[in-house]
Protein backbone atom coordinates (compact mmCIF):
# COMPACT_ATOMS: atom_id res chain seq x y z
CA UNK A 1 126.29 78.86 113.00
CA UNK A 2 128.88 79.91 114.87
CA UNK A 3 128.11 83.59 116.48
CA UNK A 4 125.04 85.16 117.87
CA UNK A 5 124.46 88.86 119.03
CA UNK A 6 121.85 90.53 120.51
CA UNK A 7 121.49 94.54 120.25
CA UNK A 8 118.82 96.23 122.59
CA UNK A 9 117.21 98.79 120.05
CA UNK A 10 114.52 99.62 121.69
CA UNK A 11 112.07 99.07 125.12
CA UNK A 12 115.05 99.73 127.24
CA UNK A 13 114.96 102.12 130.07
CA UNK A 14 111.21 103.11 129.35
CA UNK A 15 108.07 101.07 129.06
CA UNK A 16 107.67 101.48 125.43
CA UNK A 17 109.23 101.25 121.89
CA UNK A 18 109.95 97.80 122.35
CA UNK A 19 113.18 96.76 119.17
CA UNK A 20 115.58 94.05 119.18
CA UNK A 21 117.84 92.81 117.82
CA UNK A 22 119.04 88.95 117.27
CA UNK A 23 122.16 88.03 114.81
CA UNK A 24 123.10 84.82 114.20
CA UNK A 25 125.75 83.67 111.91
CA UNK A 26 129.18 83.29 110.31
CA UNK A 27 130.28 86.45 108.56
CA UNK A 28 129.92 90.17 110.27
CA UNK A 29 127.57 91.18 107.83
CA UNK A 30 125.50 91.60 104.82
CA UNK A 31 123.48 94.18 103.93
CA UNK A 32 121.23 93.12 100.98
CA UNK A 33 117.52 92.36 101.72
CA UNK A 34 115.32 90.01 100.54
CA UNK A 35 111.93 89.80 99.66
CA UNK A 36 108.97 88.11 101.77
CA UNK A 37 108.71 84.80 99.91
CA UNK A 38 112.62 83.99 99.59
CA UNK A 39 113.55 81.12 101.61
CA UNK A 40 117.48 80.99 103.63
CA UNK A 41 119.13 77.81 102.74
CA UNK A 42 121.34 75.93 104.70
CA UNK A 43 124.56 77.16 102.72
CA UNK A 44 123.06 80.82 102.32
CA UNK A 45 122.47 81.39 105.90
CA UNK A 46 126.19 79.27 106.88
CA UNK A 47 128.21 82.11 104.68
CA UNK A 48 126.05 85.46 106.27
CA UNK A 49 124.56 86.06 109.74
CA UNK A 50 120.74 85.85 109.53
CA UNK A 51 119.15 89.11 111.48
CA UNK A 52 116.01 88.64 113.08
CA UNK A 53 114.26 91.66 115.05
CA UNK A 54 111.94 91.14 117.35
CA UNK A 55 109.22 93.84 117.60
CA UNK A 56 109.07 97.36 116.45
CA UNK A 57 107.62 99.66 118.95
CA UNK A 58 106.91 103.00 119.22
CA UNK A 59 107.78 105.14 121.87
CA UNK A 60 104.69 106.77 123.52
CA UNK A 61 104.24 108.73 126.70
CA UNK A 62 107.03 111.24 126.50
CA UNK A 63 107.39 115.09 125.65
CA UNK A 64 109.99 114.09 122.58
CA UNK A 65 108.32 110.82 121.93
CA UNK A 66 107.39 111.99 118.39
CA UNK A 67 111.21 112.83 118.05
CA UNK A 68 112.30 109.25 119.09
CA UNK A 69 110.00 108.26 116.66
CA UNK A 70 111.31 109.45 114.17
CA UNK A 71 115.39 109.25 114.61
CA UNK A 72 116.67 106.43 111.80
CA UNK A 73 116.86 102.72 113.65
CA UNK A 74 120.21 101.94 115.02
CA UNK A 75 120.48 99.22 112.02
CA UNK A 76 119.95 99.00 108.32
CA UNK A 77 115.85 97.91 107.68
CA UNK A 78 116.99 96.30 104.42
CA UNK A 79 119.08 93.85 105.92
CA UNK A 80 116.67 92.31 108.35
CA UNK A 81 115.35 89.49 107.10
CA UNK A 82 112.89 88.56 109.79
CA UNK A 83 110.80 90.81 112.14
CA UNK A 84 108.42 88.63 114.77
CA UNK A 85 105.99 90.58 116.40
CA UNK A 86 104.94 89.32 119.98
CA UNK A 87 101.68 91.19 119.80
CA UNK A 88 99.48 94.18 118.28
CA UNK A 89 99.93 97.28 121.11
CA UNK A 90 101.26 100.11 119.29
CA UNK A 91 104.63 100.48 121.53
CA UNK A 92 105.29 97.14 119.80
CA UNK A 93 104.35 97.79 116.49
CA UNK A 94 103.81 101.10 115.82
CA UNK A 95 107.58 101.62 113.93
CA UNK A 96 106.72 98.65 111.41
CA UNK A 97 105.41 100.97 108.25
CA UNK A 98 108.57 103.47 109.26
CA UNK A 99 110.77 99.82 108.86
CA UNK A 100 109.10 99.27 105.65
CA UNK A 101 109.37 102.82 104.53
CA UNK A 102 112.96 102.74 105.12
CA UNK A 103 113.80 99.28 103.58
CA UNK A 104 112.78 96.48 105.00
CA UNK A 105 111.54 93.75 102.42
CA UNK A 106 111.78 90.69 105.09
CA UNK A 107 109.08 88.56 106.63
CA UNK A 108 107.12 89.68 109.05
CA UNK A 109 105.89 86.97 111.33
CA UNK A 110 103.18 87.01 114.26
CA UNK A 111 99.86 84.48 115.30
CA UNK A 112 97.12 85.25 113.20
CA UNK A 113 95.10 86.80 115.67
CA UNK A 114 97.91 89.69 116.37
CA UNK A 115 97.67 89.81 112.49
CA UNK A 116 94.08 90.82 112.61
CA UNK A 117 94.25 92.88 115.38
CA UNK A 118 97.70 94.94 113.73
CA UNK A 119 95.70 95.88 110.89
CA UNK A 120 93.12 97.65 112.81
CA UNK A 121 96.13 99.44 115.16
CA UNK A 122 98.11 100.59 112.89
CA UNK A 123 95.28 102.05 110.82
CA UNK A 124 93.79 103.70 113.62
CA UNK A 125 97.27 104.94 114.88
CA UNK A 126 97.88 106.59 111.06
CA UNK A 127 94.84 108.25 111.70
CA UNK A 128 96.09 110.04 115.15
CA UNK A 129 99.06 110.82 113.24
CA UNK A 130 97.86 112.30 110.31
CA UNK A 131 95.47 114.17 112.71
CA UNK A 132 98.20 115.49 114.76
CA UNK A 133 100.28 116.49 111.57
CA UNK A 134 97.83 118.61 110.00
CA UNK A 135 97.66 120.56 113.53
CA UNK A 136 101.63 120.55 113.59
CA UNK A 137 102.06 121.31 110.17
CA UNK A 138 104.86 118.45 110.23
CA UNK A 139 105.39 115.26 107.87
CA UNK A 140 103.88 112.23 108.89
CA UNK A 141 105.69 109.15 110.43
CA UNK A 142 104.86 107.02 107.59
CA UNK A 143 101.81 106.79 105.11
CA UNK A 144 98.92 104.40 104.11
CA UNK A 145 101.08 102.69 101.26
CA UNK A 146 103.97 101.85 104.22
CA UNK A 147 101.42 100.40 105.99
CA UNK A 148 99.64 98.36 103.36
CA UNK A 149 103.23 96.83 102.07
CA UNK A 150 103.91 96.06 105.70
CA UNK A 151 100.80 94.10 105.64
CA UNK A 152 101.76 92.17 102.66
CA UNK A 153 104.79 91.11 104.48
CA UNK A 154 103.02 89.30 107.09
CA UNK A 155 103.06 85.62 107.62
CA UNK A 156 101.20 84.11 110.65
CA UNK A 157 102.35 81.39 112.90
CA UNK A 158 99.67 79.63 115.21
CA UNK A 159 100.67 78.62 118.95
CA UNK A 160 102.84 75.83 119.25
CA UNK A 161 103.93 75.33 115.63
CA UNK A 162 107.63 75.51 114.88
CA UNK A 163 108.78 77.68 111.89
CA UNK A 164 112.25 77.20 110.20
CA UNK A 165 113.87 80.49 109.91
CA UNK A 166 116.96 78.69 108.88
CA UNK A 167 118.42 75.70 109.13
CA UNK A 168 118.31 74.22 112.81
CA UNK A 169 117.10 77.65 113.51
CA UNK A 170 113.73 77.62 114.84
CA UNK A 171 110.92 80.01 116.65
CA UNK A 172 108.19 78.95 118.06
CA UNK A 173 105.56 80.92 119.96
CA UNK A 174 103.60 80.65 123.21
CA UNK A 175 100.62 82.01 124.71
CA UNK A 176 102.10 85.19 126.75
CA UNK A 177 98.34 85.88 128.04
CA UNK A 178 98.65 89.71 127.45
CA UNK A 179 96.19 90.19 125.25
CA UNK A 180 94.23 88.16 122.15
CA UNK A 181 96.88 86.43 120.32
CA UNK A 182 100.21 87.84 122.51
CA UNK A 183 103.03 85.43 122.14
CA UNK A 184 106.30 84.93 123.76
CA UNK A 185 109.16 83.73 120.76
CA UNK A 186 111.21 80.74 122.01
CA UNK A 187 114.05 81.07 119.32
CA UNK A 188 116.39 77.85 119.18
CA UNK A 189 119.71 77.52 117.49
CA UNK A 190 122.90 74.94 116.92
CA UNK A 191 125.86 75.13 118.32
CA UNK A 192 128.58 72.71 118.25
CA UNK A 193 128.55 68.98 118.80
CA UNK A 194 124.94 69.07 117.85
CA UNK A 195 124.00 71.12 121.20
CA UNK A 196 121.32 74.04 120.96
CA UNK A 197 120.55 77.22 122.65
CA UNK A 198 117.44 79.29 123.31
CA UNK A 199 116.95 82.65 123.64
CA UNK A 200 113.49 83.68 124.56
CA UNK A 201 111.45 87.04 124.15
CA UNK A 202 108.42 87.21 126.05
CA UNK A 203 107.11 90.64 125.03
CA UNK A 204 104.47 91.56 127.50
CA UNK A 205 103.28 88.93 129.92
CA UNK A 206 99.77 88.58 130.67
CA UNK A 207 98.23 88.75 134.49
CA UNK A 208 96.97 85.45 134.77
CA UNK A 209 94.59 84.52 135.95
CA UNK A 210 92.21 86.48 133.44
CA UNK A 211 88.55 87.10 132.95
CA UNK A 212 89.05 86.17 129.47
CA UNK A 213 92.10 85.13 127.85
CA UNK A 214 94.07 81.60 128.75
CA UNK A 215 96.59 81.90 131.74
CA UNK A 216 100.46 82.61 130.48
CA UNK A 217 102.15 79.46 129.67
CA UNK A 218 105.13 78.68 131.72
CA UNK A 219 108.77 78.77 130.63
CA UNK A 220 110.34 75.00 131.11
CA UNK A 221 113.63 75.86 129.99
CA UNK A 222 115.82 78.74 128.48
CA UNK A 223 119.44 79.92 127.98
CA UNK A 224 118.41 83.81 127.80
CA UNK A 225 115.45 85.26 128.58
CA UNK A 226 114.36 89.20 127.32
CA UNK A 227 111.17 89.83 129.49
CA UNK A 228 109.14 92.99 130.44
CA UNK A 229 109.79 94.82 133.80
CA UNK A 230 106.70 97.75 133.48
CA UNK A 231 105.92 96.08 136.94
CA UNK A 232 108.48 94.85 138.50
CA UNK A 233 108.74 96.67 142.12
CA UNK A 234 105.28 96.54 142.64
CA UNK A 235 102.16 94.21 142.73
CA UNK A 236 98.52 94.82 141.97
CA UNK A 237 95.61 94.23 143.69
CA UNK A 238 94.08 90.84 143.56
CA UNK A 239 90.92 90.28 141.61
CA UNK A 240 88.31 90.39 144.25
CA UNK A 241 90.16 93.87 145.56
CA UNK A 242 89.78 95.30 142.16
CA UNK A 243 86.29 94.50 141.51
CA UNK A 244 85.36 95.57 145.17
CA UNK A 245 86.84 99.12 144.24
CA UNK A 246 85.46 99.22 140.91
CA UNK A 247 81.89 98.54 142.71
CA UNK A 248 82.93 101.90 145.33
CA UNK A 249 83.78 104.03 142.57
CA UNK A 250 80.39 103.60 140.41
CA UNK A 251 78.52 103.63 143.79
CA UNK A 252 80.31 106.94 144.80
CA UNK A 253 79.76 108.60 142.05
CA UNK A 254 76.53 107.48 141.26
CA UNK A 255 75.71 108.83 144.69
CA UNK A 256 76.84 112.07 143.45
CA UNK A 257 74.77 111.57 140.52
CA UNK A 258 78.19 112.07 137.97
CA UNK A 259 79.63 110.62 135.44
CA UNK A 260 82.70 108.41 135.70
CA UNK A 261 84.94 108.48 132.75
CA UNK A 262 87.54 105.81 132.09
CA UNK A 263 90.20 106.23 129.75
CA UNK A 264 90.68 102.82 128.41
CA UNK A 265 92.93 100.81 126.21
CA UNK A 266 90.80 99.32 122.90
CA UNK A 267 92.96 96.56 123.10
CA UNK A 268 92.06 93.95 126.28
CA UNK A 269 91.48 96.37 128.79
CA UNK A 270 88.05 97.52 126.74
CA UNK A 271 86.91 93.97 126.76
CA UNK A 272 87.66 93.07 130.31
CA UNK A 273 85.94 95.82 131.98
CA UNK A 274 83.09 95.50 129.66
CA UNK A 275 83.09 91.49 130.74
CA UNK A 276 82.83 92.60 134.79
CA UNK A 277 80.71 95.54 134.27
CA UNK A 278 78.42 93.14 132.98
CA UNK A 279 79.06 90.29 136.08
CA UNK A 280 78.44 92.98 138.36
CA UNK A 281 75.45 94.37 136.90
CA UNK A 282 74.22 90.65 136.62
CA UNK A 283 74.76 90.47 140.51
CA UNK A 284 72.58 93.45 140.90
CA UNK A 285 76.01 95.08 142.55
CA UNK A 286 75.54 98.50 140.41
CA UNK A 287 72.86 100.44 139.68
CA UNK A 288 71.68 99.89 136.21
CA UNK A 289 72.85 102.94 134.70
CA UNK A 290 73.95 104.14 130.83
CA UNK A 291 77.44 102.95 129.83
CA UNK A 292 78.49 104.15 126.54
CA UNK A 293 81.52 102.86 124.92
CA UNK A 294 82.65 105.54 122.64
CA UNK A 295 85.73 103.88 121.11
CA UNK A 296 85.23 102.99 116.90
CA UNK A 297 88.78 100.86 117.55
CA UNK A 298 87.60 99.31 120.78
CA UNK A 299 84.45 98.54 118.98
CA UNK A 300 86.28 96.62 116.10
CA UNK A 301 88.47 94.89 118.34
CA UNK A 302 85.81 93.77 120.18
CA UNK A 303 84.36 91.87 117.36
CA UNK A 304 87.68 90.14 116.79
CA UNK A 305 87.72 88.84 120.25
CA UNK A 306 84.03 87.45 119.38
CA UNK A 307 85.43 86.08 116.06
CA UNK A 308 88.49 84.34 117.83
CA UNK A 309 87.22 82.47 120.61
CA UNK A 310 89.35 79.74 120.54
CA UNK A 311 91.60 82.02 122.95
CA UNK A 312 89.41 82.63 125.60
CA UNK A 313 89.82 80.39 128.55
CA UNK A 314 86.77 78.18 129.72
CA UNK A 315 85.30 80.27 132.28
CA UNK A 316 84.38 82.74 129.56
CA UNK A 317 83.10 80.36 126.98
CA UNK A 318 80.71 79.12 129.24
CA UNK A 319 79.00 81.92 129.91
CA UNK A 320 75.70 82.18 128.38
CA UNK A 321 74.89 85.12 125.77
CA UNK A 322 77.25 87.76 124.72
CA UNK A 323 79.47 88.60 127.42
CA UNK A 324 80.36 91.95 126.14
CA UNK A 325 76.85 93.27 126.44
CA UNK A 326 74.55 93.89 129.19
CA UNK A 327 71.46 96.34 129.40
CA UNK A 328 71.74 100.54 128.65
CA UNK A 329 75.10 99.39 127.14
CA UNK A 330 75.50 101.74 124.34
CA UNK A 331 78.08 101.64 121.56
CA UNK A 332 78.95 105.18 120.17
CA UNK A 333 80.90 104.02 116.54
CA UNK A 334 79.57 107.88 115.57
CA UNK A 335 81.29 111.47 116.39
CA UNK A 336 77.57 112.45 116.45
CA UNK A 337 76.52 110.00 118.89
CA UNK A 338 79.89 110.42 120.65
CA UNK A 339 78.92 114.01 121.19
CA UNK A 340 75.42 113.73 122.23
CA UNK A 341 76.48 111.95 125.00
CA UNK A 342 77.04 115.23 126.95
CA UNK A 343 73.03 115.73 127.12
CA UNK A 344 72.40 112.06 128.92
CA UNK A 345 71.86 112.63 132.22
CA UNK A 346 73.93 111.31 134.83
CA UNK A 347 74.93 109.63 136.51
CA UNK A 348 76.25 107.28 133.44
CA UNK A 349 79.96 105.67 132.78
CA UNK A 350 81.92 106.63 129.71
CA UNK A 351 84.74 104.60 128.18
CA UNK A 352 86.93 106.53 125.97
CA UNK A 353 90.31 106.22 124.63
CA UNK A 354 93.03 106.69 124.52
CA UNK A 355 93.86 104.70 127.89
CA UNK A 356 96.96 107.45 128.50
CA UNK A 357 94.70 110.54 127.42
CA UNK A 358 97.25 111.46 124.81
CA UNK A 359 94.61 110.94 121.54
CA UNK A 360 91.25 110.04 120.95
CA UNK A 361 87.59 110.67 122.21
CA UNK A 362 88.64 110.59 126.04
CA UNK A 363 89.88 114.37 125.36
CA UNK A 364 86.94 116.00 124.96
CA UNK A 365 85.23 114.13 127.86
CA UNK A 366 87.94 115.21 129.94
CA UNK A 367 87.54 118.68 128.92
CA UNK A 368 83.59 118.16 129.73
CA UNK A 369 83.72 116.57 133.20
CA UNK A 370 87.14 117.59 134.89
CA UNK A 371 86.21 120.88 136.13
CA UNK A 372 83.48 119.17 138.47
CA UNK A 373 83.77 117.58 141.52
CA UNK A 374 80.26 115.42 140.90
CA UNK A 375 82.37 113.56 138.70
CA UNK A 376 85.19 110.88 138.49
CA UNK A 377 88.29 109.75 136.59
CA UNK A 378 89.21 106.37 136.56
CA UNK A 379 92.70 105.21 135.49
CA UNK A 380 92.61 101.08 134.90
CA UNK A 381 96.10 101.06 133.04
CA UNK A 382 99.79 102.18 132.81
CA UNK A 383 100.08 105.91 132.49
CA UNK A 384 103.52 106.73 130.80
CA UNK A 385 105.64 109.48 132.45
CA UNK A 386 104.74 112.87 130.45
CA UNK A 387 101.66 112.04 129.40
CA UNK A 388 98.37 114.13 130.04
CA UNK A 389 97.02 111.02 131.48
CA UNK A 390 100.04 110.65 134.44
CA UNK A 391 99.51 114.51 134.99
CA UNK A 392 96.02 114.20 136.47
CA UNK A 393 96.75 110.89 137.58
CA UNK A 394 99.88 112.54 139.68
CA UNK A 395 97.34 114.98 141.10
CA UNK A 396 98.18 118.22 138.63
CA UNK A 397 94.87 120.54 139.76
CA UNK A 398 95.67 122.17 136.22
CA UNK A 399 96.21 120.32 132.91
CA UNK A 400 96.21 121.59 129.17
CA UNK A 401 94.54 119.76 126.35
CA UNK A 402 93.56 120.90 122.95
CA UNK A 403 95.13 123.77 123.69
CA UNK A 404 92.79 124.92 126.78
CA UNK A 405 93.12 125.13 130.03
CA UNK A 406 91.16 122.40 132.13
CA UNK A 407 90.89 122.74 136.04
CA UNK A 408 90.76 118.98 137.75
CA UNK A 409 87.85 119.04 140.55
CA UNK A 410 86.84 115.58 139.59
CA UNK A 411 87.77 112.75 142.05
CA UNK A 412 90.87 111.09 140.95
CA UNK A 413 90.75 107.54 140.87
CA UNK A 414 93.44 104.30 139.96
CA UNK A 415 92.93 100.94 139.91
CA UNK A 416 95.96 98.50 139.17
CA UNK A 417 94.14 95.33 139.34
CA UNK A 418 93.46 95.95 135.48
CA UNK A 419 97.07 95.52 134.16
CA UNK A 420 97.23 93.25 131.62
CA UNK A 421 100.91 92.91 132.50
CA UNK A 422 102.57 90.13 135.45
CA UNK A 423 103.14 92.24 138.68
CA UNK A 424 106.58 92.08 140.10
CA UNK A 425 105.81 88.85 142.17
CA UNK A 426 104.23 86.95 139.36
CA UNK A 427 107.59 87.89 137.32
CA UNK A 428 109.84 86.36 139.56
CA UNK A 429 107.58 83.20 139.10
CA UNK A 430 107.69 82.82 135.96
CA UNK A 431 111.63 83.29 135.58
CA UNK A 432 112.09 80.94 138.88
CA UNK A 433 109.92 78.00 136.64
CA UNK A 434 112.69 78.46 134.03
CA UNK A 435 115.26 78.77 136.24
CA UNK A 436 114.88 75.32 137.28
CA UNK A 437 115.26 74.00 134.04
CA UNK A 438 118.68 75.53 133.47
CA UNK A 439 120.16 77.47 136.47
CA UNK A 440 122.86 79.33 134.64
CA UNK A 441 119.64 80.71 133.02
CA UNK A 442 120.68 84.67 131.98
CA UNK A 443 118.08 87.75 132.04
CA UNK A 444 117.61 90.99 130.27
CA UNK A 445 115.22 93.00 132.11
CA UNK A 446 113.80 95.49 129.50
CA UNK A 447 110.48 97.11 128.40
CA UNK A 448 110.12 99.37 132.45
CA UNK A 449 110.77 102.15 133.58
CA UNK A 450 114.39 102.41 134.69
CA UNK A 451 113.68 102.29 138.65
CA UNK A 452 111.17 99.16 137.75
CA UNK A 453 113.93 97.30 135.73
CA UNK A 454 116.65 97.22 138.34
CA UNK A 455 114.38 96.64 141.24
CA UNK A 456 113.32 93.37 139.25
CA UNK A 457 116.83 92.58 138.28
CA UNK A 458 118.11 92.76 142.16
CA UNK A 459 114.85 90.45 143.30
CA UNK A 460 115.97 87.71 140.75
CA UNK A 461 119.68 87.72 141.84
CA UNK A 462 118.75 88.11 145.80
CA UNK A 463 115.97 85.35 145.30
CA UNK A 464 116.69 83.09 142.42
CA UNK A 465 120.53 83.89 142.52
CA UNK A 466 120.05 83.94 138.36
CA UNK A 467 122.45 86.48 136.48
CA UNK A 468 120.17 89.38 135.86
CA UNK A 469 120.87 92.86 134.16
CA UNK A 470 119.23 95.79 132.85
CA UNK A 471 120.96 96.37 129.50
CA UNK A 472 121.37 99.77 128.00
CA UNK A 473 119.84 101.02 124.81
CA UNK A 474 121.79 100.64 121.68
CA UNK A 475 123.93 97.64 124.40
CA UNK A 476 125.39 94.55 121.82
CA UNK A 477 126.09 91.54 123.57
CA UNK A 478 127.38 88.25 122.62
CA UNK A 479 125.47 85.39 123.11
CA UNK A 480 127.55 82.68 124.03
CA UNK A 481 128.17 79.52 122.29
């Protein structure tokens, strides 16, 4: 294999919609595509260059977000032959029944636990969709049937086993400690005189330590490295700080006798707060008051996380009991239950999503408990620029959702202990690790906000002295051999 090229598709210059691409090969092209259970040999993938894309995001968060969406992808779907998907958020995998729709008849490749979790996303996301069509009167995205066949492309790979994409060419995952089942692709190829190079994706790296999930591995060696900026000029606050302010907020407003909603991610962030709502009510810290979780996805992810436990670190398979439960906990799977929360008396804690307010149950709870100043909002995660969720959060005193005006009196609240993403110090740590293994070690800084990006990419070349950059979108660069 003599050329490799990597086109940033996606995930550049914004947070979401994560798409790239890796070639690597002889001959400038081909353009047939292949089905899921056809194998590359050795003299098939010597005369063509093999295309591998690496997630296939959509873009969320901004006013022409659905238009992104739906633009045609900046390659041909049929002639990807493999698409590895670093885990199951929807800016990483939303695209994949579009990619399917338009062509693509590859293998899809991911751990099984991202398998069982994509199911659940992607059905739930069609839903939104469909939901949002029928008030639009537009076409959807993609249908049921896309995302069925994209199913029946799958093919898991566990942690630490190497797969043979071709031959010599190898991926083969790591625990990224995002969420349950994240991976980060080390992707190795030949090069003359029987030398190899690496190229590594980390999608989204987790904030180790966690309450749940096993610490990020560490990176002992790479030629190129694609990682996530989202926080990279800024750092969170440290785990005792968070819980501390989590412990103010349900006092405050408990004092106030409101209700604190939370707009929360069903994907990690639900399970982590749930897991120190329950320590603190354990150390008599809060008052013992109703929590609903009114999330039918969070609910369902929930039980995977119970069903996969072999991820969780030891801390959290020691505890005793189910650590996802703790008393006046109630789980609202129901629209009728969902809505007869209203007549519980506060003060009480709802969890709701969407966690960016752009979908989902949290809408009509906002609509409900905005307009007073009893009550609070709580943001625990990323809030996109554009969406309804960064408007309050910004301090807008007048939103619109549903199609209604909503005055904010409610105490306005943010938390960024609860990433499930490195913060900008943690970053440089990990890429300094793999720096030492090979100094002439090259970065892409993608998957951040533009102003996030380059500040990361100036801290590794002032502090590592590595050869950083924040590529453009639709950028092809050669990887050297």
């Amino acid at each position: 294999m003599s050329e490799a090229y990597l086109t940033f598709c996606g995930g550049v210059g914004s947070v979401t919609g994560a798409n790239f691409l890796l070639e690597v090969g002889s001959n400038p092209d081909a353009s047939e595509g292949r089905g899921a259970d056809q194998k590359i040999s050795p003299t098939e993938s010597s005369g063509r260059r093999l295309k591998i894309l690496i997630d296939c995001g959509m873009v969320q968060g901004s006013y022409f977000a659905d238009d992104e969406n739906r633009k045609a992808f900046l390659y041909d779907p049929a002639s990807i032959d493999f698409l590895l998907v670093t885990h199951a958020h929807i800016d990483h995998i939303g695209r994949i029944p579009k990619l399917v729709a338009d062509g693509f008849r590859g293998k899809i490749l991911s751990t099984p636990e991202t398998h069982a979790l994509t199911r659940l996303m992607l059905e739930d996301a069609l839903k939104l969709i469909e939901e949002e069509c029928r008030q639009t009167g537009t076409l959807p995205l993609y249908e049921h049937k896309d995302v069925s066949a994209a199913l029946a492309l799958w093919g898991d790979i566990p942690y630490h086993e190497t797969y043979t994409l071709a031959e010599g060419l190898t991926v083969y995952p790591k625990d990224a400690g995002h969420i349950l089942g994240s991976a980060m692709y080390e992707i190795t190829f030949p090069v003359a005189n029987d030398e190899t190079r690496k190229i590594v994706f980390t999608g989204d790296l987790g904030n180790s330590p966690t309450p749940i999930l096993k610490d990020t591995e560490s990176l002992a060696e790479a030629d190129y490295l694609v990682m996530e900026s989202v926080y990279g000029d800024r750092n969170h606050e440290d785990v005792e700080s968070r819980r501390t302010h989590l412990k103010e907020v349900i006092l405050e407003t408990a004092k106030r006798k409101g209700t604190l909603i939370i707009p929360i991610f069903s994907l990690e962030k639900t399970q982590v707060f749930l897991y120190e709502l329950h320590e603190l009510e354990e150390a008599h810290a809060i008052p013992v008051i109703p929590v609903f979780l009114d999330s039918p996805l969070a609910i369902e992810v929930t039980k995977i996380y119970h069903a996969m436990k072999s991820n969780w670190n030891a801390a959290a398979l020691d505890e005793e009991g189910d650590i996802f439960r703790f008393p006046r906990l109630k789980y609202t799977p129901h629209s009728e239950e969902s809505k007869a929360i209203l007549h519980v008396s506060a003060p009480k804690i709802i969890l709701a999503g969407s966690g960016m307010s752009n979908g989902g149950r949290i809408l009509h709870h906002e609509i409900n408990y905005l307009p007073s100043s009893q009550n609070t909002i709580l943001f625990v995660g990323y809030q996109a620029a554009g969406t309804l969720g960064r408007q309050i959060q910004d301090g807008n005193k007048d939103v619109h959702i549903n199609g209604q005006k909503v005055v904010v009196r409610a105490h306005v609240e943010t938390i960024s202990g609860y990433s499930s993403h490195k913060d900008s110090e943690h970053l440089v740590e990990f890429v300094e690790t793999a720096a030492l293994g090979n100094p002439k070690l090259k970065v892409f800084a993608v998957m951040g906000e533009p102003k996030s990006a380059l500040f990361l990419v100036q801290r590794l070349r002032d502090y590592l002295g590595v050869e950083a950059t924040h590529p453009e979108l639709g950028e092809r660069v050669e990887i050297s051999l």
